[in-house]
Protein backbone atom coordinates (compact mmCIF):
# COMPACT_ATOMS: atom_id res chain seq x y z
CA UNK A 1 11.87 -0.85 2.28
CA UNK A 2 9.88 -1.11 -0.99
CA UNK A 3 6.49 -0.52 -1.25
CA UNK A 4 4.26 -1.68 -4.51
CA UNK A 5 1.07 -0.53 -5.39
CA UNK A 6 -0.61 -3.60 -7.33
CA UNK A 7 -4.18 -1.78 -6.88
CA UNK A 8 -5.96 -0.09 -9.43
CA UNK A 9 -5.96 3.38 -7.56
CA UNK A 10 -2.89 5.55 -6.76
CA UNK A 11 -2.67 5.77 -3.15
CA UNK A 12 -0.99 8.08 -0.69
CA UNK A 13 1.70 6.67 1.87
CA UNK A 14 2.39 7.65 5.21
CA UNK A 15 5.16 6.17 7.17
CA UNK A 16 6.34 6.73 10.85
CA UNK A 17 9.50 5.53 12.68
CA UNK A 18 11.29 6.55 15.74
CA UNK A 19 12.98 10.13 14.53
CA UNK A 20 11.79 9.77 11.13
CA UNK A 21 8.87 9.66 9.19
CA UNK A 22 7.76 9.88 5.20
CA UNK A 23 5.35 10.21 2.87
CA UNK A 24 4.02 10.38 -0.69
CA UNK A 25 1.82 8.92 -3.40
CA UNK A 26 2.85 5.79 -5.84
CA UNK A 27 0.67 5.30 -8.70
CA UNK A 28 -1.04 2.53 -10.04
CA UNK A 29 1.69 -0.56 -10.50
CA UNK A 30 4.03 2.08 -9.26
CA UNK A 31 6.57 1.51 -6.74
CA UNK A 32 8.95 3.41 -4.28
CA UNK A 33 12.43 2.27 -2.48
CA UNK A 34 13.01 4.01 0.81
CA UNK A 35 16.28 1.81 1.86
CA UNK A 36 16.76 4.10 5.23
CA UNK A 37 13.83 2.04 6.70
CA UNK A 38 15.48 -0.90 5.98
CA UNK A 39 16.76 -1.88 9.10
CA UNK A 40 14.56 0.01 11.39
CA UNK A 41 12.23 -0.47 14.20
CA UNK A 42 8.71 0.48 15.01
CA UNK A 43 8.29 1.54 11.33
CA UNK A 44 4.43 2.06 10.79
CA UNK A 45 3.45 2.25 6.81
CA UNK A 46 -0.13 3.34 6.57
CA UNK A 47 -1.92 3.70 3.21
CA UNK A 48 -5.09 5.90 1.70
CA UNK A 49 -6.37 5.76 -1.86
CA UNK A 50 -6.06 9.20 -3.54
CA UNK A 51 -8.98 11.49 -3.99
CA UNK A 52 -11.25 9.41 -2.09
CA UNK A 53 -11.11 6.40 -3.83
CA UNK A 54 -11.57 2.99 -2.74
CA UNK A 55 -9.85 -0.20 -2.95
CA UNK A 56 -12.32 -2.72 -4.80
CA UNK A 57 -12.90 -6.00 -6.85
CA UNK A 58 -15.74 -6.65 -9.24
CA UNK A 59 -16.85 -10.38 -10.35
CA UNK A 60 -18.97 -11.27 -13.07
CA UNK A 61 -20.59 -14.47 -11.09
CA UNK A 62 -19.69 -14.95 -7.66
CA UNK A 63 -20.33 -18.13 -5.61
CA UNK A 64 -20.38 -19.89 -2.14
CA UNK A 65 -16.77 -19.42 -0.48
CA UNK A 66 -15.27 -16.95 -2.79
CA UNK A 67 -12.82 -14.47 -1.37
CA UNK A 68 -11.11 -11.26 -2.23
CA UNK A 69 -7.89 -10.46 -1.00
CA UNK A 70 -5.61 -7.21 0.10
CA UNK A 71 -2.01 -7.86 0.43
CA UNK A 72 0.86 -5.37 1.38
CA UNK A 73 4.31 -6.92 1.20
CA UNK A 74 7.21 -5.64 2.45
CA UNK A 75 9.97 -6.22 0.56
């Protein structure tokens, strides 16, 4: 399991799996390879920006229909 952090805060990761469980922090554009969870089941990856922090996007104009988007991939 590889989890990227394409966000512009570090954030802290928790993960939870039957008789196992991590966790950590990858910075910004950072990334970390856990391969044990690879072929797992049940695995529950939660994540937290550090200190507080927020996820966020900031446009200069915005109009009708515009969107922001949040996506974790699992790769």
């Amino acid at each position: 399991m590889k989890l990227v952090n394409q966000t512009n805060v570090p954030v802290l990761y928790f993960i939870t799996a039957p008789g196992a469980g991590d966790c950590g922090t990858i910075a910004v554009n950072g990334l970390v390879d856990l391969p044990y969870y690879d072929k797992l089941q049940n695995v529950t990856v939660e994540f937290l920006p550090v200190g507080g922090a927020s996820f966020s996007t900031t446009w200069n104009t915005t109009q009708t229909g515009q969107q922001t988007l949040l996506t974790l991939v699992a790769l």
